[in-house]
C-alpha atoms as a PDB file:
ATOM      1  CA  UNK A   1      36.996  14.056  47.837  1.00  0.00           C
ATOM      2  CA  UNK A   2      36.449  13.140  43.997  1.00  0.00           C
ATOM      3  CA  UNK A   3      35.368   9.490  45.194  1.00  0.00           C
ATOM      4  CA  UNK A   4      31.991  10.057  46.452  1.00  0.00           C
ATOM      5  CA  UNK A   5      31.208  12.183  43.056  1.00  0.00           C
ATOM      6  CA  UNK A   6      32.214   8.952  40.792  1.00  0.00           C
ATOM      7  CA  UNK A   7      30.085   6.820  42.301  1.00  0.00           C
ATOM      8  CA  UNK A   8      27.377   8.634  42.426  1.00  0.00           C
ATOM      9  CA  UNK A   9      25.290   7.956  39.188  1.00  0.00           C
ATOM     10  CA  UNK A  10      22.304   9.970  39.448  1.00  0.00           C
ATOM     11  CA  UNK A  11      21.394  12.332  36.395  1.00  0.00           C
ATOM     12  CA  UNK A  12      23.458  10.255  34.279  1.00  0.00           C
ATOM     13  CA  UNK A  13      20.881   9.211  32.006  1.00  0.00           C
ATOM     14  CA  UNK A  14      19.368  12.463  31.697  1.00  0.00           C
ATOM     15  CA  UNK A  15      22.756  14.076  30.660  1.00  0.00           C
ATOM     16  CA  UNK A  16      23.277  10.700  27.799  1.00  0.00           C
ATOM     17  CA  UNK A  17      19.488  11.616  26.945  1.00  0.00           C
ATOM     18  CA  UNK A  18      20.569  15.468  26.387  1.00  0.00           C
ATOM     19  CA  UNK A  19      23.594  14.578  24.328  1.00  0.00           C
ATOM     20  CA  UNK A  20      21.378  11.966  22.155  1.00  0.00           C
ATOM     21  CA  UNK A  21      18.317  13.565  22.045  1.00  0.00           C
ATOM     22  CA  UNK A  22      19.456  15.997  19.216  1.00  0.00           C
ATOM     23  CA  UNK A  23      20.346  13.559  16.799  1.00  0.00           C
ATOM     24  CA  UNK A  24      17.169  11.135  17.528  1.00  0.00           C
ATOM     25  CA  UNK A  25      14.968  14.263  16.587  1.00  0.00           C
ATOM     26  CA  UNK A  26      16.720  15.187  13.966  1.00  0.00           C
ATOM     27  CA  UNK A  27      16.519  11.267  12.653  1.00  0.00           C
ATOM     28  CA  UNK A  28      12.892  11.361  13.397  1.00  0.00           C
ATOM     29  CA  UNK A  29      12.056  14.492  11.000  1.00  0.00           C
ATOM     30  CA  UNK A  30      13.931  13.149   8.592  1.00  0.00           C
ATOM     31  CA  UNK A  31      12.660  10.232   8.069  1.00  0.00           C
ATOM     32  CA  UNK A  32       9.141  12.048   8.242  1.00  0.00           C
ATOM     33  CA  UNK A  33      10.375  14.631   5.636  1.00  0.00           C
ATOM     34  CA  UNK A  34      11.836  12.048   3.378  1.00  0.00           C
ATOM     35  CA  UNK A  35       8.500   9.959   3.004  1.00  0.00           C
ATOM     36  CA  UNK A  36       6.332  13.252   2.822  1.00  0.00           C
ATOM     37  CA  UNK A  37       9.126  13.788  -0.121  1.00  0.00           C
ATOM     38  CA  UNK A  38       8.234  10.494  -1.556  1.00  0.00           C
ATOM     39  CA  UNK A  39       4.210  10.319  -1.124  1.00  0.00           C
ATOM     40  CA  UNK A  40       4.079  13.350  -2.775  1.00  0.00           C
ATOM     41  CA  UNK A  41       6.257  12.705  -6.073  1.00  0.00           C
ATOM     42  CA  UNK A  42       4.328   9.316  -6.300  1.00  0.00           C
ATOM     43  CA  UNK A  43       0.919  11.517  -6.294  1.00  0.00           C
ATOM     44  CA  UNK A  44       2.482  13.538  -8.781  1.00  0.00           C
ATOM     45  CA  UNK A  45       3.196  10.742 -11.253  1.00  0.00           C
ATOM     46  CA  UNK A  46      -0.239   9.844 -10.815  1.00  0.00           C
ATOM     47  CA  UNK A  47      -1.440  13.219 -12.129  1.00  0.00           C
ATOM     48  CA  UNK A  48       0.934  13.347 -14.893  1.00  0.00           C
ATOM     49  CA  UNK A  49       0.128   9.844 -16.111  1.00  0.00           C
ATOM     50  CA  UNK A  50      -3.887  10.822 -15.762  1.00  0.00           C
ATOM     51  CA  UNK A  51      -2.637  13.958 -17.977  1.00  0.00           C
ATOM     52  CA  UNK A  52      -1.044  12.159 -20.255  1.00  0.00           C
ATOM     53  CA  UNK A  53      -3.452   9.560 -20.676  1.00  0.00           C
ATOM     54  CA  UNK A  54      -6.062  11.978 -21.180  1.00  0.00           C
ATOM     55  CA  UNK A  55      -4.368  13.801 -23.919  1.00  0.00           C
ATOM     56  CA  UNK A  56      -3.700  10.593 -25.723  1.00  0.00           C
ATOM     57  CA  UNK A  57      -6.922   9.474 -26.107  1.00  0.00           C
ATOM     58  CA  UNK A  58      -9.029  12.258 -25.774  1.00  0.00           C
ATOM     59  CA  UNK A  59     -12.146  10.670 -25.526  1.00  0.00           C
ATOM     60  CA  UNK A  60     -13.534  13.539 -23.405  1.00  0.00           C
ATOM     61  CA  UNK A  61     -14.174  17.547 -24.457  1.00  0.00           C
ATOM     62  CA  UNK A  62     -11.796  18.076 -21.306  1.00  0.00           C
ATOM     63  CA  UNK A  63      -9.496  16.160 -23.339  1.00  0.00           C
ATOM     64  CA  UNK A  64      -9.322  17.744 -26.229  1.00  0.00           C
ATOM     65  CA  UNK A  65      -6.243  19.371 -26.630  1.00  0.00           C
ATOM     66  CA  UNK A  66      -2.891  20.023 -24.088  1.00  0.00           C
ATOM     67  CA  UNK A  67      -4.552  23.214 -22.011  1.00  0.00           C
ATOM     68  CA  UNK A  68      -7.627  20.837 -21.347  1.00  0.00           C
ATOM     69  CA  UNK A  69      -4.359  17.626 -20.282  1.00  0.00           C
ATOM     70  CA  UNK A  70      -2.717  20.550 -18.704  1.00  0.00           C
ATOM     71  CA  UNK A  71      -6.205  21.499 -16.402  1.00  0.00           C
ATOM     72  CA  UNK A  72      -6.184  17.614 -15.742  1.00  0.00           C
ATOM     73  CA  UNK A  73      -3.460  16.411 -14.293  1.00  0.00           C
ATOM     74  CA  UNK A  74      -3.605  20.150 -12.164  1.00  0.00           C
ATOM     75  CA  UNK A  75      -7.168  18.717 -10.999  1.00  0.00           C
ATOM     76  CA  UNK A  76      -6.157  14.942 -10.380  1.00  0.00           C
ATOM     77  CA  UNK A  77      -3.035  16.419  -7.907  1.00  0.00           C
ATOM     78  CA  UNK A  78      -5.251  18.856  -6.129  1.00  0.00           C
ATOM     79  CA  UNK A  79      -7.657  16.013  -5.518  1.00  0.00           C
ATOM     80  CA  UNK A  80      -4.451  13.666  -4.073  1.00  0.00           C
ATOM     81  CA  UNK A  81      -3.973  16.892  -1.991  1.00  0.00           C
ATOM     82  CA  UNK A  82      -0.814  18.637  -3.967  1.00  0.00           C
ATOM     83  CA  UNK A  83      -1.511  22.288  -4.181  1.00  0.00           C
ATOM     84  CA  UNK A  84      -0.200  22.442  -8.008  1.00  0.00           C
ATOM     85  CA  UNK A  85      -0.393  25.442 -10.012  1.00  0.00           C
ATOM     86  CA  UNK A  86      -1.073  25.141 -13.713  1.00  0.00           C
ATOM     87  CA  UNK A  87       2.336  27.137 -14.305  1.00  0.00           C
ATOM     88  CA  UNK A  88       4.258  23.544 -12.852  1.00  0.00           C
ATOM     89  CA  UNK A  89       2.890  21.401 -15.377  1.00  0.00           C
ATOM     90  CA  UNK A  90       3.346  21.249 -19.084  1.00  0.00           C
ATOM     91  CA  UNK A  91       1.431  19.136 -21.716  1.00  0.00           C
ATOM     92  CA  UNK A  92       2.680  18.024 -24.869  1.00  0.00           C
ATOM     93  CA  UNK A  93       0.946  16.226 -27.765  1.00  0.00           C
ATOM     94  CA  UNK A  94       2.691  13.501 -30.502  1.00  0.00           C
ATOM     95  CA  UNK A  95       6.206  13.526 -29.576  1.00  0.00           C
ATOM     96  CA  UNK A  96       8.995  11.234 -28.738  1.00  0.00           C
ATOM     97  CA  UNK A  97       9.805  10.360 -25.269  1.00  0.00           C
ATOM     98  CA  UNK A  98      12.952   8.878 -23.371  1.00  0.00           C
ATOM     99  CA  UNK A  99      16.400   8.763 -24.452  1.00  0.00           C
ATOM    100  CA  UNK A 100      18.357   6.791 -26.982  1.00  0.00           C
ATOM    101  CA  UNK A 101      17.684   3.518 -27.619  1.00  0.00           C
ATOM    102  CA  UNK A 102      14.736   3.630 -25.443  1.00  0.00           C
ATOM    103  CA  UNK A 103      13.045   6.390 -27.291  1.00  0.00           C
ATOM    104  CA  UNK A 104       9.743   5.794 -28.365  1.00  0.00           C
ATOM    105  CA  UNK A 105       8.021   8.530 -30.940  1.00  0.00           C
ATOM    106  CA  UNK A 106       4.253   9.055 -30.819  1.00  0.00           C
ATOM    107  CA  UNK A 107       3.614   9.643 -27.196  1.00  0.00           C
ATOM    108  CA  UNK A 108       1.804  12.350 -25.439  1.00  0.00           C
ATOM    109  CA  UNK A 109       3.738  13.503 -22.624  1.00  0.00           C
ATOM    110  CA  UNK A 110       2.746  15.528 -19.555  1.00  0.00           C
ATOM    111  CA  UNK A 111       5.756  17.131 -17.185  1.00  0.00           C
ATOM    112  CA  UNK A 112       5.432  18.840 -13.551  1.00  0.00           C
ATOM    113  CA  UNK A 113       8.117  20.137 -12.582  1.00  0.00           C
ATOM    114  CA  UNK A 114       7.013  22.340  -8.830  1.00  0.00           C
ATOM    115  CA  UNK A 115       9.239  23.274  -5.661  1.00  0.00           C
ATOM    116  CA  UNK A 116       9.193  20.966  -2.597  1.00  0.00           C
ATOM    117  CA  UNK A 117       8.994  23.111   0.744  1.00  0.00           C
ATOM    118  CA  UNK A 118       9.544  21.499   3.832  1.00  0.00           C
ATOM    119  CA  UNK A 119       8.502  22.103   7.439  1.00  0.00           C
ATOM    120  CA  UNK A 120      12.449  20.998   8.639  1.00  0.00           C
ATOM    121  CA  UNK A 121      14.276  22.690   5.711  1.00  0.00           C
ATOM    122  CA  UNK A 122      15.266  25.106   8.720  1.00  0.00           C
ATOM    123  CA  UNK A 123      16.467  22.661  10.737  1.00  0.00           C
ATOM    124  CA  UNK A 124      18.075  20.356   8.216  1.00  0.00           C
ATOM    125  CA  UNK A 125      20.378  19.984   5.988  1.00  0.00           C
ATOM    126  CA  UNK A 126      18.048  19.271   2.383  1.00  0.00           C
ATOM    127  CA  UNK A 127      18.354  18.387  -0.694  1.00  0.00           C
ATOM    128  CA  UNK A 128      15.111  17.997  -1.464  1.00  0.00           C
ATOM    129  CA  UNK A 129      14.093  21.456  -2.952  1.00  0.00           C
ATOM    130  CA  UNK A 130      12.468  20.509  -6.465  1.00  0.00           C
ATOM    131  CA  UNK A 131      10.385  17.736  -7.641  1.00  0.00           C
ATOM    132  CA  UNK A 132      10.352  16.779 -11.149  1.00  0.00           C
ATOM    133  CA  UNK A 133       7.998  13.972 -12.890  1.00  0.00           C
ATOM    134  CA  UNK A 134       7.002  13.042 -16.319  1.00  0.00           C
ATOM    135  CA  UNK A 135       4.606  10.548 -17.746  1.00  0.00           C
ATOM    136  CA  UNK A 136       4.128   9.273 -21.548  1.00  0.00           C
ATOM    137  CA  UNK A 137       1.388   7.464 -22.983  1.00  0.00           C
ATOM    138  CA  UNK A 138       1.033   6.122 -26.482  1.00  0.00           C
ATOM    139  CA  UNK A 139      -1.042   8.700 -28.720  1.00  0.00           C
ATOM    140  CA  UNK A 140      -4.231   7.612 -29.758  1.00  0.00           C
ATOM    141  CA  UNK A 141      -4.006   6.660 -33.674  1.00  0.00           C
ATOM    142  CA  UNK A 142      -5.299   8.955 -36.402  1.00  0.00           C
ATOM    143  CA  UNK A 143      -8.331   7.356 -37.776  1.00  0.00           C
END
């Protein structure tokens, strides 16, 4: 009686696909989620460094001073598309940046530190709940 039931193979590959399926989705947000993650630290640098660079030199009246950085890089990221608030990101002028014996003194450095929400963080197991960049740039001499 069993016999005719093990040789009959029908529905098998939908009952594999049900077991695999799961984990492929799962895969599949992730690896969406994790570049999301990573495009949008990478536009974040690029707002701190425009920050940065703008309080170093500040060749501009929006430049003047670290609100003015601060209003900057906040501008350049809403313009990649980050929604940052000016409470994320702080501006600093003449100070030393890095650690040890990398630490160079003189730099204007701009920070943004914001929260990361994701669309999966239901559904997966993150890590990813903070992002935190920093950019220096060598202050512009005192003439």
């Amino acid at each position: 009686m069993n016999r005719p039931f093990r040789q009959d193979a029908r529905g098998a590959a939908a009952v594999e696909f049900a077991l695999i399926a799961p984990l492929l989705i799962a895969t599949i947000f992730g690896v969406i989620e994790g570049a999301r993650y990573i495009w949008t630290r990478q536009a974040l640098q690029q707002a701190a460094f425009v920050g940065a660079r703008c309080l170093s030199l500040g060749i501009t009246a929006n430049c003047a001073n670290a609100a003015a950085a601060r209003a900057r890089a906040v501008s350049e990221a809403r313009q990649i598309g980050i929604p940052v608030q000016p409470s994320y990101v702080t501006a600093e002028g003449p100070r030393t940046c890095g650690t040890g014996t990398s630490a160079v003194s003189g730099m204007s450095r701009v920070a943004i530190t914001m929260p990361f929400r994701s669309a999966a963080s239901g559904f997966l197991p993150y890590r990813f709940t903070q992002i935190a960049v920093d950019a220096c740039f060598p202050a512009k001499p005192s003439s």
